[in-house]
N, C-alpha and C. Protein backbone atom coordinates (compact mmCIF):
# COMPACT_ATOMS: atom_id res chain seq x y z
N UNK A 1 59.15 66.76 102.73
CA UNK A 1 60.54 66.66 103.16
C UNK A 1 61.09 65.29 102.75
N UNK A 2 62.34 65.14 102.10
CA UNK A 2 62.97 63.74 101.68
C UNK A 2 63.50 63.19 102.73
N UNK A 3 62.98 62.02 102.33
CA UNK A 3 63.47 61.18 103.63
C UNK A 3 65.49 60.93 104.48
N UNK A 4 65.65 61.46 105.18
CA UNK A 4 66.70 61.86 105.72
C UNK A 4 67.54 60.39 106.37
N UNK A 5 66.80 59.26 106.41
CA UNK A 5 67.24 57.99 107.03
C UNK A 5 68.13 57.27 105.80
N UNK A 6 68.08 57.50 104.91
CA UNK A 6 68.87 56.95 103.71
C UNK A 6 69.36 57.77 102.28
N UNK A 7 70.50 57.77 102.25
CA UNK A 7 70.58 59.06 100.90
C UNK A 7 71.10 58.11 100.12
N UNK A 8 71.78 58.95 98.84
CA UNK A 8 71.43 58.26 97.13
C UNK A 8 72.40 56.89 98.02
N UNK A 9 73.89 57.00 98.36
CA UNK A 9 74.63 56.17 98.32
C UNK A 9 74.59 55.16 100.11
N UNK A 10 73.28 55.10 100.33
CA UNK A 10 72.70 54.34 102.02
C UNK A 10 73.54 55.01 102.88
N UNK A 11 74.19 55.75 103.37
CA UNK A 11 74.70 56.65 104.18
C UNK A 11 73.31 56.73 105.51
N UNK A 12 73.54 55.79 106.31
CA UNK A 12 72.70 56.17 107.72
C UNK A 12 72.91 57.78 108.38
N UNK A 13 72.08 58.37 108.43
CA UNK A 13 71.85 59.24 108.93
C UNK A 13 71.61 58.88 110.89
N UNK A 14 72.66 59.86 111.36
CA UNK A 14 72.54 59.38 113.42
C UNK A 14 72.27 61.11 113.30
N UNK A 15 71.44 61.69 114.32
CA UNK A 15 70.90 62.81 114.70
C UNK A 15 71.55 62.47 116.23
N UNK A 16 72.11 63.63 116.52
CA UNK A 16 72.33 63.68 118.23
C UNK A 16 71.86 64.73 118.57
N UNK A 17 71.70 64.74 119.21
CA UNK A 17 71.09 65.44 120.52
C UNK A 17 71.26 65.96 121.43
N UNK A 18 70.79 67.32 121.86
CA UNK A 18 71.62 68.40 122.93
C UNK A 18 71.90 67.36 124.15
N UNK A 19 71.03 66.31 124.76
CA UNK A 19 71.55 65.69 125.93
C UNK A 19 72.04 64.26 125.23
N UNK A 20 72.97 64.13 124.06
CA UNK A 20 74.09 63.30 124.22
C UNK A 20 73.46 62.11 123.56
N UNK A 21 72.22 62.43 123.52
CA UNK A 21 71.62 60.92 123.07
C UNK A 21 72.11 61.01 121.48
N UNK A 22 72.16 59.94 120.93
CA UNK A 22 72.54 59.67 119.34
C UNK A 22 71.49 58.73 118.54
N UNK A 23 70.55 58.92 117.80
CA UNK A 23 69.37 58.56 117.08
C UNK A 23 69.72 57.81 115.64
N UNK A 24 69.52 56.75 115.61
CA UNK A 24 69.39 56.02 113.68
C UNK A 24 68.28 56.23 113.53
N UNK A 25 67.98 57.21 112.41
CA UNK A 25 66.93 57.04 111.65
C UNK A 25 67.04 55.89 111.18
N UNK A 26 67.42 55.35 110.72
CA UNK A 26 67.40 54.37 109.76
C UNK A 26 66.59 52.79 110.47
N UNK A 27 67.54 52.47 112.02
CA UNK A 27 66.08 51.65 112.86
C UNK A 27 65.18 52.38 113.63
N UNK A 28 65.62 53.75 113.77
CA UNK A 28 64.18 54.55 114.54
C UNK A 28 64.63 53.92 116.16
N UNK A 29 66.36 53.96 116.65
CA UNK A 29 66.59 53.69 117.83
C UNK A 29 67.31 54.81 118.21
N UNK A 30 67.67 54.55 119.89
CA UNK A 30 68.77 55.38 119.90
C UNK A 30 69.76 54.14 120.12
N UNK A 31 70.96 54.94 120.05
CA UNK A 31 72.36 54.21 120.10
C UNK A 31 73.51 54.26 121.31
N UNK A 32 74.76 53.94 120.50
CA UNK A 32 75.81 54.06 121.55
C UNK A 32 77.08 54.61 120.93
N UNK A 33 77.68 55.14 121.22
CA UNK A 33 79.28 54.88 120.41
C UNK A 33 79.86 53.90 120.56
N UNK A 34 79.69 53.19 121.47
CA UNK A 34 80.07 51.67 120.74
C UNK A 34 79.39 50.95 119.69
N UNK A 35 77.98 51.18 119.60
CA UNK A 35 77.40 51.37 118.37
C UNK A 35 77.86 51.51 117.03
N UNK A 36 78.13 52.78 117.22
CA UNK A 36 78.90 53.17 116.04
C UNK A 36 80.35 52.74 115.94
N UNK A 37 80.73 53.08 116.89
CA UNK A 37 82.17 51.70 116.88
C UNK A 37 82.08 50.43 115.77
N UNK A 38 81.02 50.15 116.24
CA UNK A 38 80.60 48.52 115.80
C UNK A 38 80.29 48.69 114.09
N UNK A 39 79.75 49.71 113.93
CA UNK A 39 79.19 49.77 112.55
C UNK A 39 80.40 50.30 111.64
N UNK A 40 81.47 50.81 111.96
CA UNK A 40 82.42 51.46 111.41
C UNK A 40 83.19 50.11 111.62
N UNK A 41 83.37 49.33 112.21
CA UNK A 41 84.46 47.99 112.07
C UNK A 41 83.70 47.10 110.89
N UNK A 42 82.10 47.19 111.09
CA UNK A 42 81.41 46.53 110.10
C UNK A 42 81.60 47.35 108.41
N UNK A 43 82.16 48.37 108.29
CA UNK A 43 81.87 49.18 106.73
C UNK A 43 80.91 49.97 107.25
N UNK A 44 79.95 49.73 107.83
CA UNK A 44 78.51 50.28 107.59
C UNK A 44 78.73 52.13 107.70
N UNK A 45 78.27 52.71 106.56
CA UNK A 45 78.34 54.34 106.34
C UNK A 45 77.36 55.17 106.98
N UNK A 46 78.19 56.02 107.52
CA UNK A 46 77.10 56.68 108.49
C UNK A 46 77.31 58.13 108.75
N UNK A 47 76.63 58.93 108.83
CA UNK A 47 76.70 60.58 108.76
C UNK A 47 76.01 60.86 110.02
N UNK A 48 76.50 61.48 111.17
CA UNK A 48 76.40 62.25 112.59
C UNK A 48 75.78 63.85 112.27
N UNK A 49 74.69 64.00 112.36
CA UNK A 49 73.88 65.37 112.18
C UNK A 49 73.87 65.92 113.62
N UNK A 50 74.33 66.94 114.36
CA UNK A 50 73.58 67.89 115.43
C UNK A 50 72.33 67.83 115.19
N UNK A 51 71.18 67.47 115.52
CA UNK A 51 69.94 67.46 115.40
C UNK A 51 69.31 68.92 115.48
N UNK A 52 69.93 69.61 116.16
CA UNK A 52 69.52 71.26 116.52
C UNK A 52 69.97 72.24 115.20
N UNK A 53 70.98 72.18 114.71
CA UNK A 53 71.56 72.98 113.84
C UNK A 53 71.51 71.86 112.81
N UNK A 54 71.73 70.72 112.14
CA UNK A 54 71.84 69.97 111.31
C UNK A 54 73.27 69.99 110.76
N UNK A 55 73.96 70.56 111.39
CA UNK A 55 75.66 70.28 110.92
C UNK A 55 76.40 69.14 111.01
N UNK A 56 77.12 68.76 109.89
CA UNK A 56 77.95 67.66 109.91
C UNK A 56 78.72 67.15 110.99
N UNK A 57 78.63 66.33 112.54
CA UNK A 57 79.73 66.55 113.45
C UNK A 57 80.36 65.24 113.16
N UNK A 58 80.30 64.20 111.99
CA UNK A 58 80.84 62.84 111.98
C UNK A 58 82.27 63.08 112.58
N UNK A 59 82.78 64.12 111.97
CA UNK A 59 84.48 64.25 112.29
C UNK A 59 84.51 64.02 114.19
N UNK A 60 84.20 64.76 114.72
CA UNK A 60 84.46 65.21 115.70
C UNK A 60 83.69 64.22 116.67
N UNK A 61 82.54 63.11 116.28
CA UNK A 61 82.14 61.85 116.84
C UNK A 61 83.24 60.70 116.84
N UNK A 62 83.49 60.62 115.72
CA UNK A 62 84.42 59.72 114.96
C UNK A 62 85.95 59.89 115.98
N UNK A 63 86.27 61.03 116.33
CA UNK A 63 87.41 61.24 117.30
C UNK A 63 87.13 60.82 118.61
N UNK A 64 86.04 61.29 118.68
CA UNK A 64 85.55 61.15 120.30
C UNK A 64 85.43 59.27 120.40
N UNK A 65 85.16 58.37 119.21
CA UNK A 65 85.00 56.89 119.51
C UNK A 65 86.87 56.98 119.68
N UNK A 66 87.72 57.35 118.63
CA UNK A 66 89.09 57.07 119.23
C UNK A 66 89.77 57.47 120.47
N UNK A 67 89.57 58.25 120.70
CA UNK A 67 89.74 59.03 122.45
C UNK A 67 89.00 57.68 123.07
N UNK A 68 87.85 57.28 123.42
CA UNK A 68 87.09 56.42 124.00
C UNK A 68 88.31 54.98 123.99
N UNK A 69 88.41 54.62 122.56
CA UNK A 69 89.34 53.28 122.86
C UNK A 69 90.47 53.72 123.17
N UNK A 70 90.97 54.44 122.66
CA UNK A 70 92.30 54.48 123.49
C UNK A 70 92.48 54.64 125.13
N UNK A 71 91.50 55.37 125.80
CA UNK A 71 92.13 55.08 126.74
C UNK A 71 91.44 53.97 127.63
N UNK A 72 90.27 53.20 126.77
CA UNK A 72 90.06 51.90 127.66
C UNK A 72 90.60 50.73 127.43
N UNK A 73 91.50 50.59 126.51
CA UNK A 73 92.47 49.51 126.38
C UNK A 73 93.83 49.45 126.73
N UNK A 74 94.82 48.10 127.01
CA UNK A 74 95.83 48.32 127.82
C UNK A 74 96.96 48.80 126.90
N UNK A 75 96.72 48.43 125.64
CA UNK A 75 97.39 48.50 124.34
C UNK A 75 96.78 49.86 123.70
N UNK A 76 97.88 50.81 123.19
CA UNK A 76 97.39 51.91 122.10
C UNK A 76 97.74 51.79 121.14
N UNK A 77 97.23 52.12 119.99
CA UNK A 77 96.98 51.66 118.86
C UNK A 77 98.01 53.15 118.32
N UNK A 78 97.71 54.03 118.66
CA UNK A 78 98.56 56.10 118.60
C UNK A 78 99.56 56.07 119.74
N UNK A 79 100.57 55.62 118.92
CA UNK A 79 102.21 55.86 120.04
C UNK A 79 101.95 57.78 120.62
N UNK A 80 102.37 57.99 121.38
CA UNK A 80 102.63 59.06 121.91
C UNK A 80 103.27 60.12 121.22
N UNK A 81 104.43 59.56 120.06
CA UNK A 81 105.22 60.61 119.42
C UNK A 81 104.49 60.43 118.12
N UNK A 82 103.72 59.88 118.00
CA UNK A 82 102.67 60.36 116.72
C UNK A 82 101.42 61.01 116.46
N UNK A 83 100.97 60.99 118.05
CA UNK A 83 100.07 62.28 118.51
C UNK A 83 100.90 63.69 118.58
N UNK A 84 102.35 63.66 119.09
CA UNK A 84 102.80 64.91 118.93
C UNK A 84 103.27 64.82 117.81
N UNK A 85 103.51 65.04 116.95
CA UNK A 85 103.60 64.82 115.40
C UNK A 85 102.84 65.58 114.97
N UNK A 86 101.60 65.08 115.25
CA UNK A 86 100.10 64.93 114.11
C UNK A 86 99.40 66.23 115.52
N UNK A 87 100.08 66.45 116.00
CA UNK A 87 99.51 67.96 117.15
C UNK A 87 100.63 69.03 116.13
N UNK A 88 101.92 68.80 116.18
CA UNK A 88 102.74 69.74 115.78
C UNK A 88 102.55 70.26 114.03
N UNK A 89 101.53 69.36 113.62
CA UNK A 89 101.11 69.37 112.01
C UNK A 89 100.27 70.57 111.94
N UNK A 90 99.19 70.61 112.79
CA UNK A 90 98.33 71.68 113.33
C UNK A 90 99.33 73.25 112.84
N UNK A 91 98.39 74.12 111.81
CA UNK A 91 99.09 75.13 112.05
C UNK A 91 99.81 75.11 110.73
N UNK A 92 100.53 73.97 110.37
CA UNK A 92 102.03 74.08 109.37
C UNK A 92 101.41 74.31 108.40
N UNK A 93 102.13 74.32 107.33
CA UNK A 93 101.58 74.43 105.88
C UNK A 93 101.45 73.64 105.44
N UNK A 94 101.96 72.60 105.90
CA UNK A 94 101.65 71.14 105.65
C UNK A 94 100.05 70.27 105.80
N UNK A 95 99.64 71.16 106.90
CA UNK A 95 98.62 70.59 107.55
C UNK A 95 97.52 70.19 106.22
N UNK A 96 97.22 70.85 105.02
CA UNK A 96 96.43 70.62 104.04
C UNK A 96 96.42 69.56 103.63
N UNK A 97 97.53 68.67 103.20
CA UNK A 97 98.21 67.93 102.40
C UNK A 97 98.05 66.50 103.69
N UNK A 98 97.87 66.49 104.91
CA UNK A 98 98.09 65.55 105.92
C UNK A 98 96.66 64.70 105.73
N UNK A 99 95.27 65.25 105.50
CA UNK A 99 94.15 64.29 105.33
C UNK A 99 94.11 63.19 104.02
N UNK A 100 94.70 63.93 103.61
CA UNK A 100 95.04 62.46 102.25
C UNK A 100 95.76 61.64 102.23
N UNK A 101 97.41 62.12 102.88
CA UNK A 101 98.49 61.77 102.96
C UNK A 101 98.08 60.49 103.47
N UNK A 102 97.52 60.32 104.88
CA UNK A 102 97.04 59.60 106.13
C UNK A 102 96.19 58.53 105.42
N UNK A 103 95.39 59.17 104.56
CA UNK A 103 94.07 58.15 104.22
C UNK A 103 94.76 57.32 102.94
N UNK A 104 95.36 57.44 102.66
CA UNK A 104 96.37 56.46 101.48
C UNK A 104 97.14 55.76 102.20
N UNK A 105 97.92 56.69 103.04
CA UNK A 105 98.74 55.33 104.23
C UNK A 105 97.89 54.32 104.66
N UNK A 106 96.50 54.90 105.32
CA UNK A 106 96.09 53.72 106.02
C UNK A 106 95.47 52.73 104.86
N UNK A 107 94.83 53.56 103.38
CA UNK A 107 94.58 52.44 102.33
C UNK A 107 95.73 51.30 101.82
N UNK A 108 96.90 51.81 101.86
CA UNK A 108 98.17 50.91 101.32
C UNK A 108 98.40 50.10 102.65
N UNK A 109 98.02 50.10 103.94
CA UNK A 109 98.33 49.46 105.02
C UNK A 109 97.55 48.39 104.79
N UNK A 110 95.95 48.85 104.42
CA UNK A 110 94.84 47.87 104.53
C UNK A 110 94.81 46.81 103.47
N UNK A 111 95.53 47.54 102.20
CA UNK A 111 95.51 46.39 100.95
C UNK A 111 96.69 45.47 101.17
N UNK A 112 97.71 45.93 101.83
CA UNK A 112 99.03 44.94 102.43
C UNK A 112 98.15 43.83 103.34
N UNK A 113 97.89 44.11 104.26
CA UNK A 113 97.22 43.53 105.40
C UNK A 113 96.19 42.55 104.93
N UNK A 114 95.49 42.37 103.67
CA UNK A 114 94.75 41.52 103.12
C UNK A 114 95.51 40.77 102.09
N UNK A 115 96.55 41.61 101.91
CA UNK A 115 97.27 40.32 100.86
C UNK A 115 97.88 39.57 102.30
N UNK A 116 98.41 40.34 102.75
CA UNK A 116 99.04 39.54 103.78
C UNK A 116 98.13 37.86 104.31
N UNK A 117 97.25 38.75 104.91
CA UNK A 117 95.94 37.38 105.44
C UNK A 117 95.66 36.68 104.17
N UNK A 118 95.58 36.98 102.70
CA UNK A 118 95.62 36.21 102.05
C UNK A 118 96.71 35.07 101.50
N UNK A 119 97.65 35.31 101.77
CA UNK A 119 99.25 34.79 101.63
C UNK A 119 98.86 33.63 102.47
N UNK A 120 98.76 34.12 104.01
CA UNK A 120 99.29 33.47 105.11
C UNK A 120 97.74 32.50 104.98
N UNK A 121 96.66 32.46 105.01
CA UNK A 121 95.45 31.18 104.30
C UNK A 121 95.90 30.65 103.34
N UNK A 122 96.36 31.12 102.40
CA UNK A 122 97.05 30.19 101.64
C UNK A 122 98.13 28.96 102.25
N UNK A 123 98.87 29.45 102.60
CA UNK A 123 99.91 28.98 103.10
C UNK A 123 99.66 28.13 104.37
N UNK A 124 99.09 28.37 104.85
CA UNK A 124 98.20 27.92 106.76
C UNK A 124 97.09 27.38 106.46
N UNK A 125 96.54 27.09 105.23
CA UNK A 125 95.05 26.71 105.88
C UNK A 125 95.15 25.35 105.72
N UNK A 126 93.73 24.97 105.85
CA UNK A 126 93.46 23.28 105.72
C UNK A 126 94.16 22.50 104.84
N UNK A 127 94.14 23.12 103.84
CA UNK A 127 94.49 22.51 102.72
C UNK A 127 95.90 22.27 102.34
N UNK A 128 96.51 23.50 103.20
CA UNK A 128 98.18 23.59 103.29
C UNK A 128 98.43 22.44 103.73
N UNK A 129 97.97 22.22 105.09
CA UNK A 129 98.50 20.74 106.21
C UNK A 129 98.03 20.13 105.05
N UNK A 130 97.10 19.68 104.85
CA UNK A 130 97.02 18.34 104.08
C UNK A 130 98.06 17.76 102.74
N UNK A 131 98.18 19.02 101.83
CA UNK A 131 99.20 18.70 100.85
C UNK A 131 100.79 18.32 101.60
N UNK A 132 100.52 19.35 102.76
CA UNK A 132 102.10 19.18 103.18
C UNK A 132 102.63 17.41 103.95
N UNK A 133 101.07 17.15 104.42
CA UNK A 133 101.61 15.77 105.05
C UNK A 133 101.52 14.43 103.90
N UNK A 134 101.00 15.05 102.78
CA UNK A 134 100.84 14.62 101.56
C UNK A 134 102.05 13.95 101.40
N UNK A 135 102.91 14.75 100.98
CA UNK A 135 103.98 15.12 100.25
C UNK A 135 105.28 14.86 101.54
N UNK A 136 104.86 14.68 102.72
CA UNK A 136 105.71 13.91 103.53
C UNK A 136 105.92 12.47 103.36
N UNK A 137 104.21 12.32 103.51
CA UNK A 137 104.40 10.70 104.09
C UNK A 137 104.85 10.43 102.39
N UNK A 138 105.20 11.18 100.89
CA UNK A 138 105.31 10.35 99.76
C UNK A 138 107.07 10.09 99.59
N UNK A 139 107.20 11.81 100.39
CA UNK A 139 108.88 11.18 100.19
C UNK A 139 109.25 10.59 101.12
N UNK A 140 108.52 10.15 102.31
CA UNK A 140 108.85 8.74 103.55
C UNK A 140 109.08 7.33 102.63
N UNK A 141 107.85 7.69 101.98
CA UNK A 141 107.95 6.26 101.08
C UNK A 141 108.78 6.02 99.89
N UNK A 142 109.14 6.91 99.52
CA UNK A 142 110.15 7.24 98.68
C UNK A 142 111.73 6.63 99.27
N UNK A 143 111.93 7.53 100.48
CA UNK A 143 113.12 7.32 100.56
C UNK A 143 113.44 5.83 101.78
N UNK A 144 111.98 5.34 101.91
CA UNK A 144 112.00 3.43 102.37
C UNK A 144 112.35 2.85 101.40
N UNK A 145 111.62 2.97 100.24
CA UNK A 145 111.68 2.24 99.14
C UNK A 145 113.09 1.53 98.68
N UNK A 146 113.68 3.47 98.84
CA UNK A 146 114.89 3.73 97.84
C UNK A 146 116.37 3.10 99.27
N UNK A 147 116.09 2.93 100.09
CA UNK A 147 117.32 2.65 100.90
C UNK A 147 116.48 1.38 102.11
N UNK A 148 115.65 0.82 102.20
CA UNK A 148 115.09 -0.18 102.55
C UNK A 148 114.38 -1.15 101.43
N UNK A 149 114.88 -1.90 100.93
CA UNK A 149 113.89 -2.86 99.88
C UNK A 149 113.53 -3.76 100.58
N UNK A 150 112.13 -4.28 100.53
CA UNK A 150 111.33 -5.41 100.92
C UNK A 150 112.06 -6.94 100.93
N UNK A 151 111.96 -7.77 101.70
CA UNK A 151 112.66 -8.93 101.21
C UNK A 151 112.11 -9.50 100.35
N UNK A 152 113.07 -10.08 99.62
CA UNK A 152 112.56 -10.56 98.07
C UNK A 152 112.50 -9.67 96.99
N UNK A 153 112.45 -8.39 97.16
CA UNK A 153 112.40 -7.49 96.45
C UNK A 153 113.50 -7.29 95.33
N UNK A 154 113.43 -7.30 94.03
CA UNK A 154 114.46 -6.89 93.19
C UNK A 154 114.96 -5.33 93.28
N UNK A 155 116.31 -5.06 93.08
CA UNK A 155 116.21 -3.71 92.46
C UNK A 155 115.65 -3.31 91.23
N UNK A 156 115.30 -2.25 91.52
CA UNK A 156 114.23 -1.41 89.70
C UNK A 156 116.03 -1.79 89.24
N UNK A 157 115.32 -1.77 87.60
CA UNK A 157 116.28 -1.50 86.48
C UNK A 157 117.44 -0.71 86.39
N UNK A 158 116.89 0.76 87.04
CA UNK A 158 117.12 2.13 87.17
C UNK A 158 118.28 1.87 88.11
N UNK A 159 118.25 0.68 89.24
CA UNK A 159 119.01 1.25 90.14
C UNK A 159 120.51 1.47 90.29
N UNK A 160 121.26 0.46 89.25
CA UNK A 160 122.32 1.01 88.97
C UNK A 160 122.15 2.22 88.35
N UNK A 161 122.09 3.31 87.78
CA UNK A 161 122.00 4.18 87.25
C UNK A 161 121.26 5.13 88.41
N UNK A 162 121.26 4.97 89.64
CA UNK A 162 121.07 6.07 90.70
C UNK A 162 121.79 5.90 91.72
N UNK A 163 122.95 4.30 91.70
CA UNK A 163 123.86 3.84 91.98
C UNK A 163 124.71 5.01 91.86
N UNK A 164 124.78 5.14 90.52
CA UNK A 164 126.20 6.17 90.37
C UNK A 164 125.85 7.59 90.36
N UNK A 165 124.58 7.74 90.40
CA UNK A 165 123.89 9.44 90.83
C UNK A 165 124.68 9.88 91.97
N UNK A 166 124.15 8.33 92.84
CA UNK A 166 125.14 8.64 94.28
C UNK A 166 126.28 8.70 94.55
N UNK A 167 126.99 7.96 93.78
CA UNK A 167 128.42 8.01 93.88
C UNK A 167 128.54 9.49 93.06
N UNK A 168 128.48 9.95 92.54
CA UNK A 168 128.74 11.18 91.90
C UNK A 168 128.27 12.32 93.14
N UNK A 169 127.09 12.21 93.18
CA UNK A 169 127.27 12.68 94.91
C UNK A 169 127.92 12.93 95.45
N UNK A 170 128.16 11.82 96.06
CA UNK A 170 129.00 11.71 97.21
C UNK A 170 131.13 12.25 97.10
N UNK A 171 130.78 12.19 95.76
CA UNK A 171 132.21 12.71 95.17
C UNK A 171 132.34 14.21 94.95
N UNK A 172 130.77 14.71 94.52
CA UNK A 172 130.79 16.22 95.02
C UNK A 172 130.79 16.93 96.35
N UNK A 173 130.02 15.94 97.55
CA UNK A 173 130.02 16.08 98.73
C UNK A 173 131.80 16.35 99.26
N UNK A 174 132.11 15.59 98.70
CA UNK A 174 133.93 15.19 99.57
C UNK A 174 134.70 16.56 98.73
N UNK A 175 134.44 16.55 97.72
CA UNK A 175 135.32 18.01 97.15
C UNK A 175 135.13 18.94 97.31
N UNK A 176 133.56 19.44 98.04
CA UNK A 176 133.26 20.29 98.45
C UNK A 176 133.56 20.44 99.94
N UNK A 177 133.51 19.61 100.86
CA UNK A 177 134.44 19.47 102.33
C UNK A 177 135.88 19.95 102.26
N UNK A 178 136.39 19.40 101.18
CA UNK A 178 137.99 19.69 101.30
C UNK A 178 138.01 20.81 100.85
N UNK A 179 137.44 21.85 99.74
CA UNK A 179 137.31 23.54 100.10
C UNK A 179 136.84 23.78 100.89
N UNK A 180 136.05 23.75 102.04
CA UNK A 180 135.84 24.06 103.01
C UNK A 180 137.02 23.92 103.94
N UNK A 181 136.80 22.61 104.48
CA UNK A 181 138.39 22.20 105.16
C UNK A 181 139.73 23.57 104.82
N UNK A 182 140.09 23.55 103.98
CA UNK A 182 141.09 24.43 103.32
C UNK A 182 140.60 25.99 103.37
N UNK A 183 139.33 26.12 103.46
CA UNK A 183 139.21 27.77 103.87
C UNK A 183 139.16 28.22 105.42
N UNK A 184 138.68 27.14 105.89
CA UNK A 184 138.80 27.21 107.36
C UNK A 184 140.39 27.03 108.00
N UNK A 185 141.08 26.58 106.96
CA UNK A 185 142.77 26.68 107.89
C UNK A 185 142.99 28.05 107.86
């Protein structure tokens, strides 16, 4: 007989049992559905055998762990009008077309959701704060430099010539007030 604890692609094999118990071949324990809870948040692949008949019941385990969290948490994860939905699907002609439909939604949810967390580490992590206070304290010093000079300090060369940057500025600043001013009458 081939060994039933591991197939071509490691798929754990769980055997249950007329009194409820649930078996890994694979450590030669029994388990929990939180167990399997745990191993399904981990990836880890796993196939639910009736031990008596040898029929596939993963589906119908796999529901029974969502029934389980849902109703021991204060938060549901299945709004109410999407259980009746996905009850009223039952039956339609649609119903064929709903196991794929679902499993692409939740794949396009999951690849969002990692760019997402990848975005937001980018953006948030260690390295973010550091460039960002970087790049504070340079234009602090920047703009001491540029409107506090040291005593004794010459102006750069440049500074007439950012002299009139500003005045040009400040001449766009004022012409742009007085259209304002004038749209607000």
């Amino acid at each position: 007989m081939a060994d039933e604890s591991n197939t071509a692609d490691d798929t754990i094999i769980i055997k249950k049992y007329a009194n409820r118990r649930l078996y890994n071949t694979k450590s030669s324990s029994y388990i929990t559905l939180d167990d399997l809870a745990k191993m399904t948040r981990n990836g880890v692949d796993f196939q639910v055998l009736d031990a008596k008949t040898g029929s596939d019941i993963t589906h119908s385990i796999l529901t029974q762990i969502i029934m389980d969290e849902e109703s021991q948490g204060e938060q549901h994860m299945l709004p109410v009008s999407f259980l009746r939905q996905l009850i009223g699907m039952y039956g339609n002609s649609m119903q064929a077309m709903m196991p794929s439909y679902l499993e692409a939604s939740m794949e396009t949810f999951r690849a969002n959701q990692a760019k997402l967390q990848e975005t937001f580490s980018a953006s948030v992590g260690p390295q973010a704060f550091a460039k960002l206070a970087e790049n504070n304290i340079a234009m602090f010093e920047a703009a001491t430099r540029a409107f506090m000079p040291k005593p004794g300090e010459e102006k750069p060369a440049d500074a007439d010539a950012s002299d009139d940057d500003l005045d040009a500025l400040k001449a766009q600043m004022a012409a742009m007030q007085a259209k304002l001013d004038k749209l607000g009458e």
